[in-house]
C-alpha atoms as a PDB file:
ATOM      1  CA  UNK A   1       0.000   0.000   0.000  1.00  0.00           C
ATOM      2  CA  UNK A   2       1.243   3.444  -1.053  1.00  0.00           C
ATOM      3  CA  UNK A   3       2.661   5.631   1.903  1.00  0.00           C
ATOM      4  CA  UNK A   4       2.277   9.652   1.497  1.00  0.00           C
ATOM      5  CA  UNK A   5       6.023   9.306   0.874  1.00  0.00           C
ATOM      6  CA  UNK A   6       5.634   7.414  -2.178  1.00  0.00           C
ATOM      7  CA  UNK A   7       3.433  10.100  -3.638  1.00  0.00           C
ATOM      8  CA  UNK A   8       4.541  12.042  -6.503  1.00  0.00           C
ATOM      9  CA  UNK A   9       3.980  15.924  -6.694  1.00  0.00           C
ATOM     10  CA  UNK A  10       1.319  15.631  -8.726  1.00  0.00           C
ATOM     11  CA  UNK A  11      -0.645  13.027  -6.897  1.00  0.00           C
ATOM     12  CA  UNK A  12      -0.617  14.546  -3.944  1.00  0.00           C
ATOM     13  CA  UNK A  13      -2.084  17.598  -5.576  1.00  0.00           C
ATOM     14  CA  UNK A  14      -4.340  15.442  -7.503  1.00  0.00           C
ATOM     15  CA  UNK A  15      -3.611  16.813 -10.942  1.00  0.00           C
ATOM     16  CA  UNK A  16      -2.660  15.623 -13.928  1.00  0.00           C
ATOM     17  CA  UNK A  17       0.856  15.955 -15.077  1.00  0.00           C
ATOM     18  CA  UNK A  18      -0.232  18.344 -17.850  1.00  0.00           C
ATOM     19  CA  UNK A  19      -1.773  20.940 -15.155  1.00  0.00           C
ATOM     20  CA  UNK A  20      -1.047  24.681 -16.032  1.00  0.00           C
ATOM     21  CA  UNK A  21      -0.165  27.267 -12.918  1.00  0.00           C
ATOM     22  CA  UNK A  22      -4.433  27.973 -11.992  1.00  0.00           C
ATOM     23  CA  UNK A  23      -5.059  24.506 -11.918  1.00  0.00           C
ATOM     24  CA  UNK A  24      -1.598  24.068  -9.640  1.00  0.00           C
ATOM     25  CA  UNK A  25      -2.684  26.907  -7.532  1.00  0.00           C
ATOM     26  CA  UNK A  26      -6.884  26.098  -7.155  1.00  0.00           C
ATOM     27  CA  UNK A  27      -5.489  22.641  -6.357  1.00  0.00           C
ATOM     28  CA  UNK A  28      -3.066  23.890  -3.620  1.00  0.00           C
ATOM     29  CA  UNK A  29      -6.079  26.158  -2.486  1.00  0.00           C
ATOM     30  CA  UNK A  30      -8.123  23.409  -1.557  1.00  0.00           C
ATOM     31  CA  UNK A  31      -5.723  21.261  -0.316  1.00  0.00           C
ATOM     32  CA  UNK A  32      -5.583  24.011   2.491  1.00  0.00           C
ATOM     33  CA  UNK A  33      -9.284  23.903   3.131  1.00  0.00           C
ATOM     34  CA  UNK A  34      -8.620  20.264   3.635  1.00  0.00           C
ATOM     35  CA  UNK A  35      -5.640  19.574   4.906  1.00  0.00           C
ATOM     36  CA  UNK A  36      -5.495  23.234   7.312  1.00  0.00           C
ATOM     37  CA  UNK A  37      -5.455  22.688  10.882  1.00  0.00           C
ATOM     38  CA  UNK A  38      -8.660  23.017  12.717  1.00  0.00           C
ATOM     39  CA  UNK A  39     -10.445  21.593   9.705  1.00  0.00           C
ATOM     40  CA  UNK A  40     -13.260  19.244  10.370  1.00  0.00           C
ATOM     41  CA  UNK A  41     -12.319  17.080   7.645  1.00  0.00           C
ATOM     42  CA  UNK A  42      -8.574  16.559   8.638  1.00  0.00           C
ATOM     43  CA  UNK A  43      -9.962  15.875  12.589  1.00  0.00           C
ATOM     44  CA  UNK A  44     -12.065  13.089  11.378  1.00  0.00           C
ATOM     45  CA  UNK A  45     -10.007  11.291   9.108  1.00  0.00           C
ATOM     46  CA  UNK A  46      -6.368  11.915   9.780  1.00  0.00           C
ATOM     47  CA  UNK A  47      -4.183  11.757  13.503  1.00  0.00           C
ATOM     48  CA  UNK A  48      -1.646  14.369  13.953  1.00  0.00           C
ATOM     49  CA  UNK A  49       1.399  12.995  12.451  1.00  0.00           C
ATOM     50  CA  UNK A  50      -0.158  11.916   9.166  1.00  0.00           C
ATOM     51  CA  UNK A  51      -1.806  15.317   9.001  1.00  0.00           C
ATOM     52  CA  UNK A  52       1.418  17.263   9.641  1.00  0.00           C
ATOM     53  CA  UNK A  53       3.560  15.100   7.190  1.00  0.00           C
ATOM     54  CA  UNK A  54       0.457  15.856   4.727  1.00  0.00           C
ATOM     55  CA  UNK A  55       0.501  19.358   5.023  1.00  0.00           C
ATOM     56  CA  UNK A  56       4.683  19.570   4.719  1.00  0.00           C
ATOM     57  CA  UNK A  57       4.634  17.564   1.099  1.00  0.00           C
ATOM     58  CA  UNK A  58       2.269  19.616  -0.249  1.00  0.00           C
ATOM     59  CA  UNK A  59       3.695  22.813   0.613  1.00  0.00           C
ATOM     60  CA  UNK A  60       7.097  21.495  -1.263  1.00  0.00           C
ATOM     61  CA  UNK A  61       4.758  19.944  -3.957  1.00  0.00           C
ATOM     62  CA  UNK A  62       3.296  23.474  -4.438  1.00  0.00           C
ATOM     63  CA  UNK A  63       6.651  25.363  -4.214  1.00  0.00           C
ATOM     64  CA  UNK A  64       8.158  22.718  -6.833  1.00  0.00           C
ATOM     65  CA  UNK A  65       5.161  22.938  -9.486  1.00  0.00           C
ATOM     66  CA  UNK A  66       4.518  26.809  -9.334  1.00  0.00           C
ATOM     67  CA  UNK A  67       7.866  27.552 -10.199  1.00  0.00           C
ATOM     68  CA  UNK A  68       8.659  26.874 -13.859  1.00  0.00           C
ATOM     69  CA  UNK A  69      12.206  25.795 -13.477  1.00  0.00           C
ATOM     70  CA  UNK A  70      11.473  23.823 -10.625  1.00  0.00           C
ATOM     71  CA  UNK A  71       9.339  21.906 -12.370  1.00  0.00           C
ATOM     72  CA  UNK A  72      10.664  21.311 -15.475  1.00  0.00           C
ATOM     73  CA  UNK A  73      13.838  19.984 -13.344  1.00  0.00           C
ATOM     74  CA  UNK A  74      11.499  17.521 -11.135  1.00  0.00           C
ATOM     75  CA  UNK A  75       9.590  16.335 -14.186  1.00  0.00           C
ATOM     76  CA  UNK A  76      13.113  15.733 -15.984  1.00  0.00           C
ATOM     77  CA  UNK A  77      14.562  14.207 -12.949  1.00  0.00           C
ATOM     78  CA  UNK A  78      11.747  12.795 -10.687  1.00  0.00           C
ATOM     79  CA  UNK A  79       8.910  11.970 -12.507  1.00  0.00           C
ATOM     80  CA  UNK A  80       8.561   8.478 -14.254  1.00  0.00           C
ATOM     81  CA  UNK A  81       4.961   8.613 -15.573  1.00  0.00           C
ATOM     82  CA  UNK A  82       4.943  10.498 -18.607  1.00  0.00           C
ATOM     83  CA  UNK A  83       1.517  13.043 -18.647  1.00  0.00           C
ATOM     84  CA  UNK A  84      -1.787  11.720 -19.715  1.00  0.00           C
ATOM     85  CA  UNK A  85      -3.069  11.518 -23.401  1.00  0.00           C
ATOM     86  CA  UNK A  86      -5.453  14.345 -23.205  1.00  0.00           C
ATOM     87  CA  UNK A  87      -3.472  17.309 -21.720  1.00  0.00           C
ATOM     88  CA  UNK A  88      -6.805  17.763 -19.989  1.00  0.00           C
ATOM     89  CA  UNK A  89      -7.375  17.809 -15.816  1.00  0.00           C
ATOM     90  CA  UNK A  90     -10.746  17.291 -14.197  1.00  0.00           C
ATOM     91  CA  UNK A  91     -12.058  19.448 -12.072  1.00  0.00           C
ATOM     92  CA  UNK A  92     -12.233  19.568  -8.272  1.00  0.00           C
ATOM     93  CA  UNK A  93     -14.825  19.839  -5.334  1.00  0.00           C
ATOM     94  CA  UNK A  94     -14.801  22.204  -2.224  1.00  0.00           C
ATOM     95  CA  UNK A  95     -13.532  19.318  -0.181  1.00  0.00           C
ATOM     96  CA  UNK A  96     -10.006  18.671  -2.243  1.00  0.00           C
ATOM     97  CA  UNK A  97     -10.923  15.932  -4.354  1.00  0.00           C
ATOM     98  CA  UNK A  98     -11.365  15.145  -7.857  1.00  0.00           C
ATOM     99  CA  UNK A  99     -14.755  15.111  -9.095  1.00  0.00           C
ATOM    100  CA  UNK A 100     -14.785  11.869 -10.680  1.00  0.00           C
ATOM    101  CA  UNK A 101     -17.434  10.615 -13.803  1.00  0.00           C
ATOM    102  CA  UNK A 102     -21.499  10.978 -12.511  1.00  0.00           C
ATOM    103  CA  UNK A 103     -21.981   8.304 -10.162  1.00  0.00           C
ATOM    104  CA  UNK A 104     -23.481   5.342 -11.840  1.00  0.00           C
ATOM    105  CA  UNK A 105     -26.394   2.409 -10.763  1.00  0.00           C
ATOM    106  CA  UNK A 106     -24.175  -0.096  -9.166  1.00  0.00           C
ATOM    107  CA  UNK A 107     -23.202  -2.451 -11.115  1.00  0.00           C
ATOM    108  CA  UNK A 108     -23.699  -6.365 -10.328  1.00  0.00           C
ATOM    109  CA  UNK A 109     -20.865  -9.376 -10.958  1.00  0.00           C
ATOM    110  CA  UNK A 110     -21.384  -9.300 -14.887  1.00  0.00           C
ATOM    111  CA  UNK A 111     -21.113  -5.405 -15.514  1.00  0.00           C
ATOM    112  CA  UNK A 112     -24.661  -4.819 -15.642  1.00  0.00           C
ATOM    113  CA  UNK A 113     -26.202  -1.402 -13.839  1.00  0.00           C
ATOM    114  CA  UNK A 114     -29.695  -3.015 -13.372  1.00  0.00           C
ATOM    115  CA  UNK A 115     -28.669  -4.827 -10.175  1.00  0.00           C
ATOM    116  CA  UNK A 116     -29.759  -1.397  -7.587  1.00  0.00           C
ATOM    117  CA  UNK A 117     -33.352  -2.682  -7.199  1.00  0.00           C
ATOM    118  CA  UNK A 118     -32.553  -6.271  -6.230  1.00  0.00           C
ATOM    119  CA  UNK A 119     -29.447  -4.416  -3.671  1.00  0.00           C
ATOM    120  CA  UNK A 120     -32.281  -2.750  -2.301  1.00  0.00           C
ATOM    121  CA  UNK A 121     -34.462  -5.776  -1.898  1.00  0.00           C
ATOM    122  CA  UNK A 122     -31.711  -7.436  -0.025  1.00  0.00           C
ATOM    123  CA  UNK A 123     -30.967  -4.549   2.130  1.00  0.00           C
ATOM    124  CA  UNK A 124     -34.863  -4.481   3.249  1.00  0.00           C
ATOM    125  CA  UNK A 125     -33.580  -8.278   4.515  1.00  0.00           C
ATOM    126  CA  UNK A 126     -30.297  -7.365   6.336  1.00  0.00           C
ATOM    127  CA  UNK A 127     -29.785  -9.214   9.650  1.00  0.00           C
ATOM    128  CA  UNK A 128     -29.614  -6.554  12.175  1.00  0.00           C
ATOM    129  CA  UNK A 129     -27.558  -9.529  14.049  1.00  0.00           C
ATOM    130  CA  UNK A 130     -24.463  -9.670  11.069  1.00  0.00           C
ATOM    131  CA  UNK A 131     -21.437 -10.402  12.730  1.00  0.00           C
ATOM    132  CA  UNK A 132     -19.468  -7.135  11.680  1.00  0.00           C
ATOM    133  CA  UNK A 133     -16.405  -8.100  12.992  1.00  0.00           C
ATOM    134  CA  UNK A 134     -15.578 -10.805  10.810  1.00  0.00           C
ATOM    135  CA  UNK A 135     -15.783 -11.373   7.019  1.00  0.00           C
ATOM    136  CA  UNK A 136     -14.415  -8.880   3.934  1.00  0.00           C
ATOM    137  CA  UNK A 137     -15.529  -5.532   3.891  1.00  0.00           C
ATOM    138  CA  UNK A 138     -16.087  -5.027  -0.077  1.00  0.00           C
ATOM    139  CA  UNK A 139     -18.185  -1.679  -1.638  1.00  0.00           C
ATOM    140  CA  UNK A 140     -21.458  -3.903  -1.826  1.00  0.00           C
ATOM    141  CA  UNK A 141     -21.316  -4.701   2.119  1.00  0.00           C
ATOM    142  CA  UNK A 142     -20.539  -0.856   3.099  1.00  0.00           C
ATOM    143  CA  UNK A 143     -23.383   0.511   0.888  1.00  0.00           C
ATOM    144  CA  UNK A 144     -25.713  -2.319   2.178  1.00  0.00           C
ATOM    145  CA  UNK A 145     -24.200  -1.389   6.355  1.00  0.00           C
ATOM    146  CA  UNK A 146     -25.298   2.163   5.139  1.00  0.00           C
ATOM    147  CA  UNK A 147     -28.442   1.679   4.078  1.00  0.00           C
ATOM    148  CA  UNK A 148     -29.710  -0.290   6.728  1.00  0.00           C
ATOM    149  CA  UNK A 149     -28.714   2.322   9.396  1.00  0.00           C
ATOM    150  CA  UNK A 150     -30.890   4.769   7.427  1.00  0.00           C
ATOM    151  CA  UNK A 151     -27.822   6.995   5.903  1.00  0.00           C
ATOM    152  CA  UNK A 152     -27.667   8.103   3.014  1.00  0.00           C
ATOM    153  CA  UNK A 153     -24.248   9.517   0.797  1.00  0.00           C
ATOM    154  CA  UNK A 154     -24.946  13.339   1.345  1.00  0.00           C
ATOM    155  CA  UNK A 155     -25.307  12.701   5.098  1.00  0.00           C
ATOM    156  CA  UNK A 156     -21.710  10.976   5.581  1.00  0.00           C
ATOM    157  CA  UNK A 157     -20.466  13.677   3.207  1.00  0.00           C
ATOM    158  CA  UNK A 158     -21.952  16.671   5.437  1.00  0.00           C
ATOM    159  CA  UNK A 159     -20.119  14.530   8.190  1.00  0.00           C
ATOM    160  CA  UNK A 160     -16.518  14.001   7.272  1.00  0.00           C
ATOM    161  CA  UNK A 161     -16.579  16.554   4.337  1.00  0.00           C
ATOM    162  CA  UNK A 162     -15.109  13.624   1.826  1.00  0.00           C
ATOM    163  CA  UNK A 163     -17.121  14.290  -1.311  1.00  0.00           C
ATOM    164  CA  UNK A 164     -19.884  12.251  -2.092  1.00  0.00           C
ATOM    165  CA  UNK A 165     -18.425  11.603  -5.768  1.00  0.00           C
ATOM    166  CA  UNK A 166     -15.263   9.558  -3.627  1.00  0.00           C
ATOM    167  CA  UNK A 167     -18.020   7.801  -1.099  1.00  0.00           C
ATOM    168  CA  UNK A 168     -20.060   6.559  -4.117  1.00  0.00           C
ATOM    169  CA  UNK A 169     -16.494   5.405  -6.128  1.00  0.00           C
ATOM    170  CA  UNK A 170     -16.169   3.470  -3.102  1.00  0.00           C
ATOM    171  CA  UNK A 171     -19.102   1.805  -2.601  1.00  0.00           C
ATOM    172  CA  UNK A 172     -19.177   0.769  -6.481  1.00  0.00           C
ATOM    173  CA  UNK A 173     -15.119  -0.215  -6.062  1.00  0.00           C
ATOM    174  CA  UNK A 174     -14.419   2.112  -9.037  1.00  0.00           C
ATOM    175  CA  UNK A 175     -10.803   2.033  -7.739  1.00  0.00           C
ATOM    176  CA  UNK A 176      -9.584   3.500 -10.794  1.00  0.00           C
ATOM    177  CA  UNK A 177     -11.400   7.183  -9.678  1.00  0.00           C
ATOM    178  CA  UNK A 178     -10.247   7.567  -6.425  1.00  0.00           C
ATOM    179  CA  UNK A 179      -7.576   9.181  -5.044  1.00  0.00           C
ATOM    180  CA  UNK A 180      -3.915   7.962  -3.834  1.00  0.00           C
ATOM    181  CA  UNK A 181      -4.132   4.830  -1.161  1.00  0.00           C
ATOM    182  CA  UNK A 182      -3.500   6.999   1.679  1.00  0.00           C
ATOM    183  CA  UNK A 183      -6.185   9.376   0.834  1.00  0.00           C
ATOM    184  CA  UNK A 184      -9.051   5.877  -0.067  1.00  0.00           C
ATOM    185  CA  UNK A 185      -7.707   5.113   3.665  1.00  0.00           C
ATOM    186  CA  UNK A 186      -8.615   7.861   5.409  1.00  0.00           C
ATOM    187  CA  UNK A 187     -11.706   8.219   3.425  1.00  0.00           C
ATOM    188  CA  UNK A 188     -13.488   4.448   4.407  1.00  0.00           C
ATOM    189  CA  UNK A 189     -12.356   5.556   8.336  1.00  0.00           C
ATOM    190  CA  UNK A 190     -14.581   8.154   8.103  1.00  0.00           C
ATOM    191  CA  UNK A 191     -17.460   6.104   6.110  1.00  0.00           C
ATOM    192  CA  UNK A 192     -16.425   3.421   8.655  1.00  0.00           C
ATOM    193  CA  UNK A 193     -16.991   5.993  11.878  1.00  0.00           C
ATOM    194  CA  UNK A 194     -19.978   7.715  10.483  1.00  0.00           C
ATOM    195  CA  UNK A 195     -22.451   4.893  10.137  1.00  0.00           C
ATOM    196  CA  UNK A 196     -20.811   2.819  13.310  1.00  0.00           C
ATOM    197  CA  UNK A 197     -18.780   0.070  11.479  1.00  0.00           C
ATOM    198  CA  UNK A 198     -15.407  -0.342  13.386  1.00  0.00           C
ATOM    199  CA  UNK A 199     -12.842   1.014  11.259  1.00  0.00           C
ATOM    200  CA  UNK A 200     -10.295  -1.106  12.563  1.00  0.00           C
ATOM    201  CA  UNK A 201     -11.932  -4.065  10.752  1.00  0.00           C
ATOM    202  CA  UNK A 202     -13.159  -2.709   7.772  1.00  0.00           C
ATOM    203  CA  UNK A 203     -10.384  -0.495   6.763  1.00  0.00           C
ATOM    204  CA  UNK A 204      -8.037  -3.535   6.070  1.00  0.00           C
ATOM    205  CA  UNK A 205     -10.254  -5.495   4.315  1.00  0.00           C
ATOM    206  CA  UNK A 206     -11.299  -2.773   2.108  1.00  0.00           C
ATOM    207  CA  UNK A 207      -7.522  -1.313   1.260  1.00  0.00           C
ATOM    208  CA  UNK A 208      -6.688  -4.862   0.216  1.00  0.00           C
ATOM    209  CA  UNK A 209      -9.168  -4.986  -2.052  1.00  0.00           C
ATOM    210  CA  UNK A 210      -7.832  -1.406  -3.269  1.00  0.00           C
ATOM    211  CA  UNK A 211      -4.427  -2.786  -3.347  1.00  0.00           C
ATOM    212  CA  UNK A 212      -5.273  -6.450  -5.136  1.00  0.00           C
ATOM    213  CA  UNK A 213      -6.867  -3.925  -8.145  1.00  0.00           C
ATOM    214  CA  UNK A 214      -3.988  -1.480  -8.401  1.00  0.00           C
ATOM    215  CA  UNK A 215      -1.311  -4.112  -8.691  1.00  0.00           C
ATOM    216  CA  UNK A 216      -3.338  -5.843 -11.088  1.00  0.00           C
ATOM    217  CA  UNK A 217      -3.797  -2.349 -13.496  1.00  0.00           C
ATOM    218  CA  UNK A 218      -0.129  -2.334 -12.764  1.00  0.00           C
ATOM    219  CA  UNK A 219       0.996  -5.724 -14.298  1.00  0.00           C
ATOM    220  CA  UNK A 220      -1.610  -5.415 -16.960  1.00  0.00           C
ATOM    221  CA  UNK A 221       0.239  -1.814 -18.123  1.00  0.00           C
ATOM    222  CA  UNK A 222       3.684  -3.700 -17.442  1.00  0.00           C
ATOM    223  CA  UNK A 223       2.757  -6.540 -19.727  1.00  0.00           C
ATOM    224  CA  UNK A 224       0.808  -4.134 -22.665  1.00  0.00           C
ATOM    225  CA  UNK A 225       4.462  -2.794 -22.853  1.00  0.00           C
ATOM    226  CA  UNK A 226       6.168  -5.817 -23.574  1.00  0.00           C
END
């Protein structure tokens, strides 16, 4: 699992590598709103030492990108991914995050979206007795653990002031739109805290369900190169 020091400049700012100076600066600007002390956010996601190492690498991510030469020496020296195809970045929301594609039905085992009425049904059924302390934590069983306790997305937003764009990408396990590990983390131990789950349990689980899919993009990339 990715560390914050394994982050590039770029991901921790959550651009792309083609990002001019206003996108480099708005994203800075609401990293701050995020990240500040005293935010509500950073309180209920983050302890003190992961906050504080947060805050110092994206001050020196911001004072590398701003600056021109700076920048053009870290993406010649540092940087191994070279920028996307489109030269494009998407925007982001109040809360510091990429807004990611409009959320979709959720999808069942074979790809198709028509599977949120029969979720539904089987929430209606959900033992109120489920052992939460055992088992894998996977997108289906948070949305269903949410939707029994009554909650819905905007109300865990308004919470822990994640966006409800990233809450919904991680119910539906669309890994590929969320943010860095160490941001995914802190996100479910919010979701996890809000509705009552024990984030000690379901954090784990879910991150190695993160991890499994990023390794596997990663190989498949590795071997489309060969």
């Amino acid at each position: 699992m990715r560390g914050i020091d394994e982050l590039d400049h770029y991901e921790l700012l959550e651009i792309p590598r083609t990002a001019t100076r206003a996108e480099i600066d708005r994203a800075y600007r609401l990293s701050q709103q995020t990240y500040g002390e005293g935010s509500l956010a950073l309180y209920s996601i983050f302890d003190g030492a992961d906050a504080a190492a947060i805050r110092e690498r994206l001050d020196e991510a911001y004072r590398v990108l701003s600056d021109p030469e700076l920048r053009a020496d870290y993406d010649a020296t540092e940087c191994c991914d070279p920028p996307g195809p489109t030269g494009t970045s998407r925007p982001m929301d109040a809360g510091g995050a990429i807004e990611a594609r409009e959320a979709e039905p959720f999808p069942d085992a074979s790809g198709n979206a028509a599977a949120t009425d029969a979720l539904d049904e089987a929430t209606d059924e959900y033992d109120a007795f489920e052992d939460e302390t055992a088992g894998e934590f996977d997108g289906l069983r948070l949305r269903r653990a949410r939707l029994f306790r009554g909650y819905e997305i905007d109300d865990i937003s308004d919470v822990t002031k994640v966006s409800g764009t990233h809450l919904r990408n991680i119910e539906d396990e669309n890994f590929v739109d969320l943010p860095a590990d160490v941001y995914v983390r802190g996100f479910v131990t919010a979701y996890a805290r809000t509705i009552g789950l024990d984030p000690k349990i379901v954090v784990p689980s879910y991150m190695s369900r993160v991890q499994e899919s990023r390794n596997s993009a990663q190989r498949s990339r590795f071997l489309g190169r060969r």
